[in-house]
PDB file of N, CA and C in Angstrom:
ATOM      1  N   UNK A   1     -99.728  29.510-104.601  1.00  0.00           N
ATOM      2  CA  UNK A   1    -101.042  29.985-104.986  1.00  0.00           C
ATOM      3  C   UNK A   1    -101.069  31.503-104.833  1.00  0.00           C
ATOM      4  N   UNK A   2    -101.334  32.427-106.152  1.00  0.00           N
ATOM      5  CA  UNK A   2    -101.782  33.865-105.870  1.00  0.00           C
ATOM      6  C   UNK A   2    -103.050  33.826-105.525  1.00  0.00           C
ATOM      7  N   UNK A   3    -102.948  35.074-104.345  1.00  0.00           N
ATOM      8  CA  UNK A   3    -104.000  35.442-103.993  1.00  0.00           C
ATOM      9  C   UNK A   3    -104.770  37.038-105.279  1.00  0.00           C
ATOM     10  N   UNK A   4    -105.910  36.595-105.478  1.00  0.00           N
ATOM     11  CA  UNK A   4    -106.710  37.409-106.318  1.00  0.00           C
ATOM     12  C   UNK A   4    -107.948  37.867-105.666  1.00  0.00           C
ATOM     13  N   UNK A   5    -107.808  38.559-105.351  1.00  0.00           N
ATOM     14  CA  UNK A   5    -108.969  40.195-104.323  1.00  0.00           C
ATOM     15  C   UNK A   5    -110.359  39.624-105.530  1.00  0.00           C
ATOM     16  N   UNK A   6    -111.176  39.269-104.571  1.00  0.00           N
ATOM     17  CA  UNK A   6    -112.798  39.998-105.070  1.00  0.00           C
ATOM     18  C   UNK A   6    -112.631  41.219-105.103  1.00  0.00           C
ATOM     19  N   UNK A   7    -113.468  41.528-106.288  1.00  0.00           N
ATOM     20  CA  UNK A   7    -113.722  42.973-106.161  1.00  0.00           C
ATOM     21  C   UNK A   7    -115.346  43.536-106.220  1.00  0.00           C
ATOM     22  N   UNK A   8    -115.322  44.883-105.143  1.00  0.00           N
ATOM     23  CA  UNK A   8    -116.616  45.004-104.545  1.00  0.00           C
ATOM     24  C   UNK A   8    -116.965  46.439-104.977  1.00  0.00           C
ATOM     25  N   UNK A   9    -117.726  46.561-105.705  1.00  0.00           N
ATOM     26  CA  UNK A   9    -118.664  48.032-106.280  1.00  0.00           C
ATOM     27  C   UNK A   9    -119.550  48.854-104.942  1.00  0.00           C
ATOM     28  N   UNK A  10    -118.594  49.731-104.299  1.00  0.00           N
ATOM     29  CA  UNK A  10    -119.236  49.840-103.378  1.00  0.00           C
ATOM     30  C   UNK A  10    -120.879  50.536-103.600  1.00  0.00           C
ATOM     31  N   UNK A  11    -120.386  51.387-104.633  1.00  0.00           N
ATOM     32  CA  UNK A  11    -121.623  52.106-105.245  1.00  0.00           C
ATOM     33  C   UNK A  11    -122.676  51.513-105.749  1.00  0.00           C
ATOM     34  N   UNK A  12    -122.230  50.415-106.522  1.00  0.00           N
ATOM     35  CA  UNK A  12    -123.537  49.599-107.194  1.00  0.00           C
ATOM     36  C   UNK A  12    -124.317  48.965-106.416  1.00  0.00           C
ATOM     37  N   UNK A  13    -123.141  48.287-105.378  1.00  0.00           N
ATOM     38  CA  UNK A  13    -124.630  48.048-104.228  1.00  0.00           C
ATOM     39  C   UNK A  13    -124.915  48.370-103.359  1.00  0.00           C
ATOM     40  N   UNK A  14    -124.533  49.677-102.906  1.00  0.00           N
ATOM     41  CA  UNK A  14    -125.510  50.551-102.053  1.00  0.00           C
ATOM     42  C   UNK A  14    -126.476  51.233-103.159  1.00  0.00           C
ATOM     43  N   UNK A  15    -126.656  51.526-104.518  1.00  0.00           N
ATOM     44  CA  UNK A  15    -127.601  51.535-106.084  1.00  0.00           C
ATOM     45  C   UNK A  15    -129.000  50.678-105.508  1.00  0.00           C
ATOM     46  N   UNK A  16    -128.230  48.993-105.446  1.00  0.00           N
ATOM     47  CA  UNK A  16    -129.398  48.114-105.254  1.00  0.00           C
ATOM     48  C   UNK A  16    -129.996  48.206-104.003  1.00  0.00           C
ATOM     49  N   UNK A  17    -128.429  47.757-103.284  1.00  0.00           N
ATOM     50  CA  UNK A  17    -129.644  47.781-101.731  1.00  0.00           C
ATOM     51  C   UNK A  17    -129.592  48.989-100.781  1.00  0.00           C
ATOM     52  N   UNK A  18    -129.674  50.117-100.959  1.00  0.00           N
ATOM     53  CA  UNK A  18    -129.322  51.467-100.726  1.00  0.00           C
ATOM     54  C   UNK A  18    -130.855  51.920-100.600  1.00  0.00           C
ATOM     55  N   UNK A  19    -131.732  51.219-101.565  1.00  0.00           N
ATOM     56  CA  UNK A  19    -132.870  51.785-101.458  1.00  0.00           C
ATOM     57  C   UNK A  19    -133.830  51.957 -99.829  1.00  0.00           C
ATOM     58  N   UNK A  20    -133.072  50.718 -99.329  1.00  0.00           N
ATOM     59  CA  UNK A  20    -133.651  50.746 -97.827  1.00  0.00           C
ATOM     60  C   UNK A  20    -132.652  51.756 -97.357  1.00  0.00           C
ATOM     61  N   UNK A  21    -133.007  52.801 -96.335  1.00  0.00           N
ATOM     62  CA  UNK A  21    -132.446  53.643 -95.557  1.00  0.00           C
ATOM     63  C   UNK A  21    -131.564  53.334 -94.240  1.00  0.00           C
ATOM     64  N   UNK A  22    -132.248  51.403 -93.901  1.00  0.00           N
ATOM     65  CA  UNK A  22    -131.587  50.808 -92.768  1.00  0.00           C
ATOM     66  C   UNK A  22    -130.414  50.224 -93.594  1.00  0.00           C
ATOM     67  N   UNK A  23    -130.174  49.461 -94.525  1.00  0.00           N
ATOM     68  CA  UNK A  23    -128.901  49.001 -95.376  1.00  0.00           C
ATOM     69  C   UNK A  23    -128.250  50.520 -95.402  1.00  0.00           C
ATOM     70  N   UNK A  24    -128.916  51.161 -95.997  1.00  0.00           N
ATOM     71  CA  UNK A  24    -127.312  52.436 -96.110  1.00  0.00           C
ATOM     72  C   UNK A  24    -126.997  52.945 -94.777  1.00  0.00           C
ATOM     73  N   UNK A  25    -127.389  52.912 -93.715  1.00  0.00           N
ATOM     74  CA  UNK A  25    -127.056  53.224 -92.676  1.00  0.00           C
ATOM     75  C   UNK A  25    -126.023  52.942 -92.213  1.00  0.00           C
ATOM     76  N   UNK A  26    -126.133  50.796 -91.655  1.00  0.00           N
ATOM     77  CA  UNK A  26    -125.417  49.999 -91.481  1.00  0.00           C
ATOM     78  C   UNK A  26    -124.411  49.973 -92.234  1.00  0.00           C
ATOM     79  N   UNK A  27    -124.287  50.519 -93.379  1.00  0.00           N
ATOM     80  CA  UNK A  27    -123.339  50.201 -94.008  1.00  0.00           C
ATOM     81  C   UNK A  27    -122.030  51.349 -93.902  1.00  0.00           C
ATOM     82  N   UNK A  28    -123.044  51.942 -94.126  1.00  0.00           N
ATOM     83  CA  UNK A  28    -121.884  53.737 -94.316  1.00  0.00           C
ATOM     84  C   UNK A  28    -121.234  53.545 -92.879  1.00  0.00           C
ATOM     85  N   UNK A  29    -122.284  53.106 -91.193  1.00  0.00           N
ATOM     86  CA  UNK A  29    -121.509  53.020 -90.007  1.00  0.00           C
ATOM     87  C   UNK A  29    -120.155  51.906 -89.985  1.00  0.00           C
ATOM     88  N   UNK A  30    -120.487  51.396 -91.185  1.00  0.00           N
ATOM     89  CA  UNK A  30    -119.395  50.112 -91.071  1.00  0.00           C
ATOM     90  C   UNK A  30    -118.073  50.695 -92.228  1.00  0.00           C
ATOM     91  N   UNK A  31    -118.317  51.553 -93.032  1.00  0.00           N
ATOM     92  CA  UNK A  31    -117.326  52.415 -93.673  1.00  0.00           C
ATOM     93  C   UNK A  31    -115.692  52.379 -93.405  1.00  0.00           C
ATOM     94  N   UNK A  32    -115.285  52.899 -92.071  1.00  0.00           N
ATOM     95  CA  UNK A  32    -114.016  52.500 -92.190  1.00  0.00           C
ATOM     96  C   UNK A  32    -113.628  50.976 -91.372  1.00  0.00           C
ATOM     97  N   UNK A  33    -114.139  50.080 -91.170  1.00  0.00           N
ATOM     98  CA  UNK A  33    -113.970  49.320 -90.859  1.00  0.00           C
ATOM     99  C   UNK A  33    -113.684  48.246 -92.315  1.00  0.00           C
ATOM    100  N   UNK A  34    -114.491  48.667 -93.510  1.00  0.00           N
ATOM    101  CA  UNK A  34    -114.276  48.091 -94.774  1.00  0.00           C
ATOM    102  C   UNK A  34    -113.358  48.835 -95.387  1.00  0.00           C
ATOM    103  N   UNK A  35    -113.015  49.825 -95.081  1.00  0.00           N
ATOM    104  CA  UNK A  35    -111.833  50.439 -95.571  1.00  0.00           C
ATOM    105  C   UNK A  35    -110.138  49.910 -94.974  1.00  0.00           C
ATOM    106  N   UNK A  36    -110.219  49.713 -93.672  1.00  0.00           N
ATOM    107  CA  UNK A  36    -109.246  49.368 -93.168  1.00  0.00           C
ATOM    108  C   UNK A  36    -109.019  47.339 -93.913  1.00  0.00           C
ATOM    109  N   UNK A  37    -110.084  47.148 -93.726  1.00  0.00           N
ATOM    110  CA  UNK A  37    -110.023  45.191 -94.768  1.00  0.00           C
ATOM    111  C   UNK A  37    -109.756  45.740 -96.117  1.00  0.00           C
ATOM    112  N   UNK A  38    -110.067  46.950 -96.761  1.00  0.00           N
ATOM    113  CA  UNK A  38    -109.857  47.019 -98.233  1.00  0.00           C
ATOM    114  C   UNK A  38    -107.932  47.056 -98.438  1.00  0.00           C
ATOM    115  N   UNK A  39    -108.087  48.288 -97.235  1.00  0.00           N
ATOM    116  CA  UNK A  39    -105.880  48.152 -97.426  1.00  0.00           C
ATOM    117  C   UNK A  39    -105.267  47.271 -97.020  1.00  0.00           C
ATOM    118  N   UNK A  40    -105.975  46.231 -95.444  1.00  0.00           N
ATOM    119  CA  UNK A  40    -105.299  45.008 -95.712  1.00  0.00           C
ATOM    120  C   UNK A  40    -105.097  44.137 -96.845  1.00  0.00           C
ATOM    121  N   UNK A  41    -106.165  43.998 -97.328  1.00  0.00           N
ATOM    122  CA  UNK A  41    -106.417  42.835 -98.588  1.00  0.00           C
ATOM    123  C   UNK A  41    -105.650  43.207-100.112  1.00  0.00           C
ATOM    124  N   UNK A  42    -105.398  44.689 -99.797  1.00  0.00           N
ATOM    125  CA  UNK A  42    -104.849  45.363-101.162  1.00  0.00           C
ATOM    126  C   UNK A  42    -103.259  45.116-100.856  1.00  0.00           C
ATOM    127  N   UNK A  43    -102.647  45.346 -99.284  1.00  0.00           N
ATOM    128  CA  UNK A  43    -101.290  45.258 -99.438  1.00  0.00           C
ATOM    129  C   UNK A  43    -101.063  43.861 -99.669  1.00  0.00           C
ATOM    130  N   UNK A  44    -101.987  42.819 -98.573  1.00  0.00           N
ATOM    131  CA  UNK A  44    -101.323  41.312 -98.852  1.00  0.00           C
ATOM    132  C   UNK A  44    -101.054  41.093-100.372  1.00  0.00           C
ATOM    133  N   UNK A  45    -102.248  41.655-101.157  1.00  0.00           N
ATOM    134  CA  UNK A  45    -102.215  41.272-102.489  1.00  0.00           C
ATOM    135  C   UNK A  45    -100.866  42.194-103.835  1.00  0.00           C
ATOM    136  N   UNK A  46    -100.345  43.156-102.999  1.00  0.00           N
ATOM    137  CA  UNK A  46     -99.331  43.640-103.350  1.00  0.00           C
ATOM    138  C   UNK A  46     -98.438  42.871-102.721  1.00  0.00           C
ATOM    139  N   UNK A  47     -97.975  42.113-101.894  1.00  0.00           N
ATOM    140  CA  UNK A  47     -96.932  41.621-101.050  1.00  0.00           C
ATOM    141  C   UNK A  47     -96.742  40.413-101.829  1.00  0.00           C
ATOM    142  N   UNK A  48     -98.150  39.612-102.619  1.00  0.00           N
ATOM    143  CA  UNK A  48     -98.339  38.623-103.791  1.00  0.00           C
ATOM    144  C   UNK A  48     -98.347  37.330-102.439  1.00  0.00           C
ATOM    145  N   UNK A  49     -98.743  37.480-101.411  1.00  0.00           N
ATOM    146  CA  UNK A  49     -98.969  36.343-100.693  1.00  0.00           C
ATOM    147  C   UNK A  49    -100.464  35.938-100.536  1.00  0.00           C
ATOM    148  N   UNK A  50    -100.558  34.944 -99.964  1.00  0.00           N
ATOM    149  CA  UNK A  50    -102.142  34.442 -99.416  1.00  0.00           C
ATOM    150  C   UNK A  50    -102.260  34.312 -97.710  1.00  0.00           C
ATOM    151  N   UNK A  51    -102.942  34.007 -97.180  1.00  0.00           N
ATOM    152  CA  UNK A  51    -103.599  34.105 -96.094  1.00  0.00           C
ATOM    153  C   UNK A  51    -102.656  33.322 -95.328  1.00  0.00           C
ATOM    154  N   UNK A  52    -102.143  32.192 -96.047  1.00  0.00           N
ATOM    155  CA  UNK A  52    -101.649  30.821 -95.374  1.00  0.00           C
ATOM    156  C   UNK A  52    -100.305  31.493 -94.973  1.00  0.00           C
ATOM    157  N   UNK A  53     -99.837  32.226 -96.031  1.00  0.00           N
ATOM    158  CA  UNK A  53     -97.900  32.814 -96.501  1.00  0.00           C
ATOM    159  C   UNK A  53     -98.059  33.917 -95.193  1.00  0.00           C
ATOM    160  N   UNK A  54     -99.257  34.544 -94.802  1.00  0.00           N
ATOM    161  CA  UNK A  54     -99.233  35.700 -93.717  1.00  0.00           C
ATOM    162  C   UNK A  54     -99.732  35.048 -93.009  1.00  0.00           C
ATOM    163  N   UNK A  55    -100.136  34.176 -92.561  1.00  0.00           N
ATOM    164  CA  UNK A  55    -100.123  33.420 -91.071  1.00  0.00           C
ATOM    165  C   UNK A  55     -99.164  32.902 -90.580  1.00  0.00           C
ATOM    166  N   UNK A  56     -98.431  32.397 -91.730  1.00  0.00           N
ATOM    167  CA  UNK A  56     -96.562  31.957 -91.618  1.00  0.00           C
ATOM    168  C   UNK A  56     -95.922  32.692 -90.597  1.00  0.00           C
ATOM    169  N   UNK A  57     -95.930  33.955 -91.352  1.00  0.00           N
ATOM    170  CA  UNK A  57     -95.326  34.894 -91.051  1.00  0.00           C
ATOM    171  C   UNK A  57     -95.402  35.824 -89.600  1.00  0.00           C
ATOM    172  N   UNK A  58     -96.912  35.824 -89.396  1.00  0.00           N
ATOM    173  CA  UNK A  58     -97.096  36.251 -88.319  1.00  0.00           C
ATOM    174  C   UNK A  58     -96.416  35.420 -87.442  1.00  0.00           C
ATOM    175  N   UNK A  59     -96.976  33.916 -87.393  1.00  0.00           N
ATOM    176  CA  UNK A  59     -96.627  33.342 -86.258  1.00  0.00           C
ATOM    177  C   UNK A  59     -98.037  32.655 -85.732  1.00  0.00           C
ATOM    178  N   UNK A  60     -98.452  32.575 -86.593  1.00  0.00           N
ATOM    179  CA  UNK A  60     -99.964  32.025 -86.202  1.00  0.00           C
ATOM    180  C   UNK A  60    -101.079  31.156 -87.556  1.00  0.00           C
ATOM    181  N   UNK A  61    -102.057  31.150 -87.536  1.00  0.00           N
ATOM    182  CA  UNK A  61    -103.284  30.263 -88.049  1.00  0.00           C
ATOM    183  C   UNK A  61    -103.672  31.051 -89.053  1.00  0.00           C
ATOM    184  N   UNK A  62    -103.779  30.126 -90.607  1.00  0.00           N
ATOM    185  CA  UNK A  62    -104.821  31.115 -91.358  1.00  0.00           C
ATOM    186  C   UNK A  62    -105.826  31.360 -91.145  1.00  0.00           C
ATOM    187  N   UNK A  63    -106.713  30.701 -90.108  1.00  0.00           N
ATOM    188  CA  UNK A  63    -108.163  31.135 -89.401  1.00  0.00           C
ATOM    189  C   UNK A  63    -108.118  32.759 -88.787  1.00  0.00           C
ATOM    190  N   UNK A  64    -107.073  32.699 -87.702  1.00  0.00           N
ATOM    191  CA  UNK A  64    -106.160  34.093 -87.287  1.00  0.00           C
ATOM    192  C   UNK A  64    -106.220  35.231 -88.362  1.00  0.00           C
ATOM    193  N   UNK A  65    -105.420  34.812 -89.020  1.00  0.00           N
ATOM    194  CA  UNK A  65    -105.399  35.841 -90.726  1.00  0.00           C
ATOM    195  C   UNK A  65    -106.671  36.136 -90.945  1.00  0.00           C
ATOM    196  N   UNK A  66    -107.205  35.186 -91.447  1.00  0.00           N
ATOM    197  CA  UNK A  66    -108.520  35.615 -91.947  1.00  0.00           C
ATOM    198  C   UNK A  66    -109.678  36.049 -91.225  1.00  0.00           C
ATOM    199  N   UNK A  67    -109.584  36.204 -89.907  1.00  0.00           N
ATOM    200  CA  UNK A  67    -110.588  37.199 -89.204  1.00  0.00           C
ATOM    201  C   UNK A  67    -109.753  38.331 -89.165  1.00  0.00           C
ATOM    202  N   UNK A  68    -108.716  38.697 -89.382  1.00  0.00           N
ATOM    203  CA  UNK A  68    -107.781  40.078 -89.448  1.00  0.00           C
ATOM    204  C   UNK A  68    -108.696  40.704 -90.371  1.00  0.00           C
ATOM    205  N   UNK A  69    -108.828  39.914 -91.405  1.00  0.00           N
ATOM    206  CA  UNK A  69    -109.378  41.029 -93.037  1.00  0.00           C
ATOM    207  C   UNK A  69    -110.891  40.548 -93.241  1.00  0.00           C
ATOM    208  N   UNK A  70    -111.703  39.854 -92.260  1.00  0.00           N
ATOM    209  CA  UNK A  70    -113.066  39.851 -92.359  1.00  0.00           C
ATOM    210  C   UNK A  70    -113.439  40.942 -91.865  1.00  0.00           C
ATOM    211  N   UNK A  71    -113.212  41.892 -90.918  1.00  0.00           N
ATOM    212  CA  UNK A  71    -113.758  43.088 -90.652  1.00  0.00           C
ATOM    213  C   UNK A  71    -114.807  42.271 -89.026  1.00  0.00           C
ATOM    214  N   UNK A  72    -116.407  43.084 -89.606  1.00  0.00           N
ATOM    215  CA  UNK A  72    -117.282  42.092 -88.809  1.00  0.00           C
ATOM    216  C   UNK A  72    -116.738  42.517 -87.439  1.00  0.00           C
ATOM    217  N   UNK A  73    -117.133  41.927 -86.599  1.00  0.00           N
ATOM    218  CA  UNK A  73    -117.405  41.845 -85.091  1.00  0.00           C
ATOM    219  C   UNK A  73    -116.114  41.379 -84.424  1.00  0.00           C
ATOM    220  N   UNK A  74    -115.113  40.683 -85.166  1.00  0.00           N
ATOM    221  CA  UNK A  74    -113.792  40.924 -84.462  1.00  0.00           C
ATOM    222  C   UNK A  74    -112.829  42.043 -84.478  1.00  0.00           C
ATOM    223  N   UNK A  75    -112.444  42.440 -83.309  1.00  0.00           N
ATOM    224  CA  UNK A  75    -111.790  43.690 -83.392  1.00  0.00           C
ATOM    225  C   UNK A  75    -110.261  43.329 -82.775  1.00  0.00           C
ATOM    226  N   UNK A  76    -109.438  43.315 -83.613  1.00  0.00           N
ATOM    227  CA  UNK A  76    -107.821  42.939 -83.855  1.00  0.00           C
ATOM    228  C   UNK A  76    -107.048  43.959 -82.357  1.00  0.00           C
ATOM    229  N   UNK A  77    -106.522  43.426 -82.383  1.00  0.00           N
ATOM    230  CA  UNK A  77    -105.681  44.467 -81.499  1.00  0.00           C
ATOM    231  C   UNK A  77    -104.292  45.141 -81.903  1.00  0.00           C
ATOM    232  N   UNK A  78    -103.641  46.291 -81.735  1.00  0.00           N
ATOM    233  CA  UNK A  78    -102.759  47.033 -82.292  1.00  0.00           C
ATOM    234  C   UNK A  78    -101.936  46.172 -82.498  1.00  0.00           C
ATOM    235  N   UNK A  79    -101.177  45.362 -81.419  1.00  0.00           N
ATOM    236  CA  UNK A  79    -100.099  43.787 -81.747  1.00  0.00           C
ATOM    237  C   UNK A  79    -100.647  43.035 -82.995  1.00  0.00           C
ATOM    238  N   UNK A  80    -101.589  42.550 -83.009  1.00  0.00           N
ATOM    239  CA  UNK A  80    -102.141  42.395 -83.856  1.00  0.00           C
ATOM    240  C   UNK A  80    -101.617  42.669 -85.550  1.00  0.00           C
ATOM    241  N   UNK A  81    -102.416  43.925 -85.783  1.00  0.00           N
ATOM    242  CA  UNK A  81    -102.474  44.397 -86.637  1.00  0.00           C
ATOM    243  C   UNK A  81    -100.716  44.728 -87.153  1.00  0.00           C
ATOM    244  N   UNK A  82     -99.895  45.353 -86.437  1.00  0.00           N
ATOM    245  CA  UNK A  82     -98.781  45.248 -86.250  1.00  0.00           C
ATOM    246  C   UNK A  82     -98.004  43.986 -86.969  1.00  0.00           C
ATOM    247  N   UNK A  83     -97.884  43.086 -86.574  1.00  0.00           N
ATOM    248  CA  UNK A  83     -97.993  42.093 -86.873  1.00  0.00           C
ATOM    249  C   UNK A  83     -97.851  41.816 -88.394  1.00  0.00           C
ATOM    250  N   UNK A  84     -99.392  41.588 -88.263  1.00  0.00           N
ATOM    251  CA  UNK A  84     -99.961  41.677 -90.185  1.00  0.00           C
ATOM    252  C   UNK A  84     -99.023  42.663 -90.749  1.00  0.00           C
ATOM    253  N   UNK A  85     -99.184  43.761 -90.989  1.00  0.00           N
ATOM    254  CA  UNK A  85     -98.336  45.159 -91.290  1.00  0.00           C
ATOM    255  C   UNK A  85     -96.474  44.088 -91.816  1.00  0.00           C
ATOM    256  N   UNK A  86     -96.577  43.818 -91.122  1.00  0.00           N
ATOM    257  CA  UNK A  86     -94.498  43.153 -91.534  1.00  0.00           C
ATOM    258  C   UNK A  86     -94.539  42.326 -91.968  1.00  0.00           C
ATOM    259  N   UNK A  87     -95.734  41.684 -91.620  1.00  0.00           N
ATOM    260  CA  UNK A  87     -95.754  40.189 -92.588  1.00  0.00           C
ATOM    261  C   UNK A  87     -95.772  40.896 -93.939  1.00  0.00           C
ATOM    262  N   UNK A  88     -96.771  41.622 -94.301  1.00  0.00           N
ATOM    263  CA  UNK A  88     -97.185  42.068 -95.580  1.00  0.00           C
ATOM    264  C   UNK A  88     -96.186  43.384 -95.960  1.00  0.00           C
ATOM    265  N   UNK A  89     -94.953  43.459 -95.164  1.00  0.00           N
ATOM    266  CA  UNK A  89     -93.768  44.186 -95.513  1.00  0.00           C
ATOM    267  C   UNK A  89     -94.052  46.126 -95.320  1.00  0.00           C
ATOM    268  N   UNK A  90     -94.935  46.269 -94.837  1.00  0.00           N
ATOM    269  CA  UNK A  90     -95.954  47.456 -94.575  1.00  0.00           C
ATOM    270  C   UNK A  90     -95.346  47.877 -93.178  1.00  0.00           C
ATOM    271  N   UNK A  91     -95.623  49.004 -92.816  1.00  0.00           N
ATOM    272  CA  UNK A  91     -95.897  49.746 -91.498  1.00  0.00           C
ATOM    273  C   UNK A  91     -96.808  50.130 -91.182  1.00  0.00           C
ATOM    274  N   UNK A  92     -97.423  49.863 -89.816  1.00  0.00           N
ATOM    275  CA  UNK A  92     -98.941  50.263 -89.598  1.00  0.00           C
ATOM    276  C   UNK A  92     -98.829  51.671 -88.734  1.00  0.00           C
ATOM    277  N   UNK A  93     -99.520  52.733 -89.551  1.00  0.00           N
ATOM    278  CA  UNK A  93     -99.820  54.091 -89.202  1.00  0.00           C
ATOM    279  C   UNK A  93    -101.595  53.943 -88.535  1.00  0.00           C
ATOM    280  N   UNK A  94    -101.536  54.297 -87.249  1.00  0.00           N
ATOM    281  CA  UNK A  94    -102.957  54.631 -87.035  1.00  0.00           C
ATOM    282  C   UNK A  94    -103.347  56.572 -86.471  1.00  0.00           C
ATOM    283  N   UNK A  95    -103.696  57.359 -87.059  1.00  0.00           N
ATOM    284  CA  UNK A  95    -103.570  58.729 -87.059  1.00  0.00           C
ATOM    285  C   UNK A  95    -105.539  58.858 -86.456  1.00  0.00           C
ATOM    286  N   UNK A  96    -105.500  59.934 -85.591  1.00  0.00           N
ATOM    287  CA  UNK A  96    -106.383  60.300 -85.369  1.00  0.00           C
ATOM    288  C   UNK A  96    -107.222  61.522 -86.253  1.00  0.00           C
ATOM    289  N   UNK A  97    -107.877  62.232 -86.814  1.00  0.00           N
ATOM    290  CA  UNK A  97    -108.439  63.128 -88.051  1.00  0.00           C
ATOM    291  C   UNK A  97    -109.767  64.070 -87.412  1.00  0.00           C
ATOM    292  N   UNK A  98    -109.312  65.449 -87.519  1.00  0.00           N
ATOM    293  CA  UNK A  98    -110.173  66.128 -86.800  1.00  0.00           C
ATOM    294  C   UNK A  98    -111.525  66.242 -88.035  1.00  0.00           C
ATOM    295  N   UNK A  99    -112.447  65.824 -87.494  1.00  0.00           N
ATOM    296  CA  UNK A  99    -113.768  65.690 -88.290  1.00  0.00           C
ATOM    297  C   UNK A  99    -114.171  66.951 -88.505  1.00  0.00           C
ATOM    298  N   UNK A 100    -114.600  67.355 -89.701  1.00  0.00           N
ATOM    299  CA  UNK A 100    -115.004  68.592 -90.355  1.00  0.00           C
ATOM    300  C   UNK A 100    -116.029  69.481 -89.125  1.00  0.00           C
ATOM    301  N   UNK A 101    -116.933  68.646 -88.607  1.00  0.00           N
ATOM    302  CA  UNK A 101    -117.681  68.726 -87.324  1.00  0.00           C
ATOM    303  C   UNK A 101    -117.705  68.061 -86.107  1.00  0.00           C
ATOM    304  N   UNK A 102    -117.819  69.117 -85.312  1.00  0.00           N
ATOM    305  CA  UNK A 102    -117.881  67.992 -83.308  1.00  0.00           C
ATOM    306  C   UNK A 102    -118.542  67.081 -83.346  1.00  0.00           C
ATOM    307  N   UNK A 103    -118.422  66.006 -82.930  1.00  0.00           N
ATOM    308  CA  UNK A 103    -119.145  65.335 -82.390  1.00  0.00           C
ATOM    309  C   UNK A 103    -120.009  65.520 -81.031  1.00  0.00           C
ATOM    310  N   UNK A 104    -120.948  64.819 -80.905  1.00  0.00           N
ATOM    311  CA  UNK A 104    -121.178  65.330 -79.613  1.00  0.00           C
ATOM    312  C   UNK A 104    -120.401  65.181 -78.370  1.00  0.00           C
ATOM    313  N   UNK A 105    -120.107  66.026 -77.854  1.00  0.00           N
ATOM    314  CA  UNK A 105    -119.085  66.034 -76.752  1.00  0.00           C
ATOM    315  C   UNK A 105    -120.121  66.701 -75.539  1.00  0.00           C
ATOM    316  N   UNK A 106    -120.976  65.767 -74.974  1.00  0.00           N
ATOM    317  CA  UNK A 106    -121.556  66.446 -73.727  1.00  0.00           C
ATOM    318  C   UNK A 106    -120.784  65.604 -72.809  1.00  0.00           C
ATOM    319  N   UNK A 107    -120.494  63.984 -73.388  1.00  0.00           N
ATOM    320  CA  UNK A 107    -119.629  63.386 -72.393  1.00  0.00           C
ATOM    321  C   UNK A 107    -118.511  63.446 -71.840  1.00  0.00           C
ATOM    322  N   UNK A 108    -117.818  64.037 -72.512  1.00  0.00           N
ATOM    323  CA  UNK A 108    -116.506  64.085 -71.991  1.00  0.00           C
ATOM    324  C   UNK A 108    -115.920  65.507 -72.276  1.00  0.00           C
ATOM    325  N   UNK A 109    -116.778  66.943 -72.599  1.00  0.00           N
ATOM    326  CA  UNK A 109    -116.279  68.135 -72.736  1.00  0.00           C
ATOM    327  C   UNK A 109    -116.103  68.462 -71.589  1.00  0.00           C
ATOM    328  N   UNK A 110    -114.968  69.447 -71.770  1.00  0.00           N
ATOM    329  CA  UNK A 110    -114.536  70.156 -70.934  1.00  0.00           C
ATOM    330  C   UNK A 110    -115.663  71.277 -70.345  1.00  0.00           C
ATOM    331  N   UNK A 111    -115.235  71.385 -69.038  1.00  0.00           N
ATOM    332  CA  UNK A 111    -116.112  72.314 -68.282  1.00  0.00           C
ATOM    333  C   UNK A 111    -115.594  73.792 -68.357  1.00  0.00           C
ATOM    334  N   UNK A 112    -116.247  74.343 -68.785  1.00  0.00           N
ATOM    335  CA  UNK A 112    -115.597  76.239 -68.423  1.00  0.00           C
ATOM    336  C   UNK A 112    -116.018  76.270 -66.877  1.00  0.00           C
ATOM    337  N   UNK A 113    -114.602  76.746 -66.601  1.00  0.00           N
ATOM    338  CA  UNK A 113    -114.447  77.724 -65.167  1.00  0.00           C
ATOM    339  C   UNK A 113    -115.002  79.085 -65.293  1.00  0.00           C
ATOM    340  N   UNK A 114    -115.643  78.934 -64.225  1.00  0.00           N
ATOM    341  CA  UNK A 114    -116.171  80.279 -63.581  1.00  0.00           C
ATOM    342  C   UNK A 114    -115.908  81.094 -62.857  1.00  0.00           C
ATOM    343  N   UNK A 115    -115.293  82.328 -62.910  1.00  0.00           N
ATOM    344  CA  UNK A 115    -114.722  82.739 -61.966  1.00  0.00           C
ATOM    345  C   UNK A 115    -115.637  83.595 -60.726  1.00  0.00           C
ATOM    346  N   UNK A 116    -115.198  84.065 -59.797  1.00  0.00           N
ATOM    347  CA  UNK A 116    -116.417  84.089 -58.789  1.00  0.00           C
ATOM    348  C   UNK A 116    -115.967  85.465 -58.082  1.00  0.00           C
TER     349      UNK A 116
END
């Protein structure tokens, strides 16, 4: 069985339901979390397997698999993800990206010394 990707307009429906300010919120905060399920779901589907062929592979359950690429409230762990990544013949790069702007850093900035 090939696996064949839904495909999701991110634009058209943040168009429809965008109009509420709480939907685009939630959504944009959930951004790379649907980005990271978009390159899973894009390599399995380059690799030409299904859920069942990468649970094989891992070593585990297509239930397993398929909370990998639901996104949502489970959060995979690097083994994990790892994992997935070879099944689907991939290497998993996770890079950190200095944001155009600080975040707020009152929590954990550094203190200037004072000299006395």
């Amino acid at each position: 069985m090939k696996y064949e990707p839904v495909s999701h307009d991110r634009e058209a429906f943040l168009k429809k339901a965008g109009k509420s300010e709480g939907i685009r919120k939630a959504y944009d905060d959930l951004d790379e979390e649907y980005r990271i399920v978009r390159e899973m779901l894009s390599a399995r589907s380059q690799a030409g397997l299904t859920q069942e062929a990468v649970a094989a592979l891992m070593g585990t359950t297509k239930s397993a698999a398929s909370r990998l690429e639901s996104g949502g409230t489970h959060t995979p762990s690097i083994a994990a993800l790892k994992k997935y990544a070879k099944a689907v013949g991939c290497n998993l790069e996770i890079r950190l990206v200095r944001r155009d702007r600080p975040a707020n850093r009152s929590a954990g900035s550094p203190k200037k010394h004072v000299s006395r």
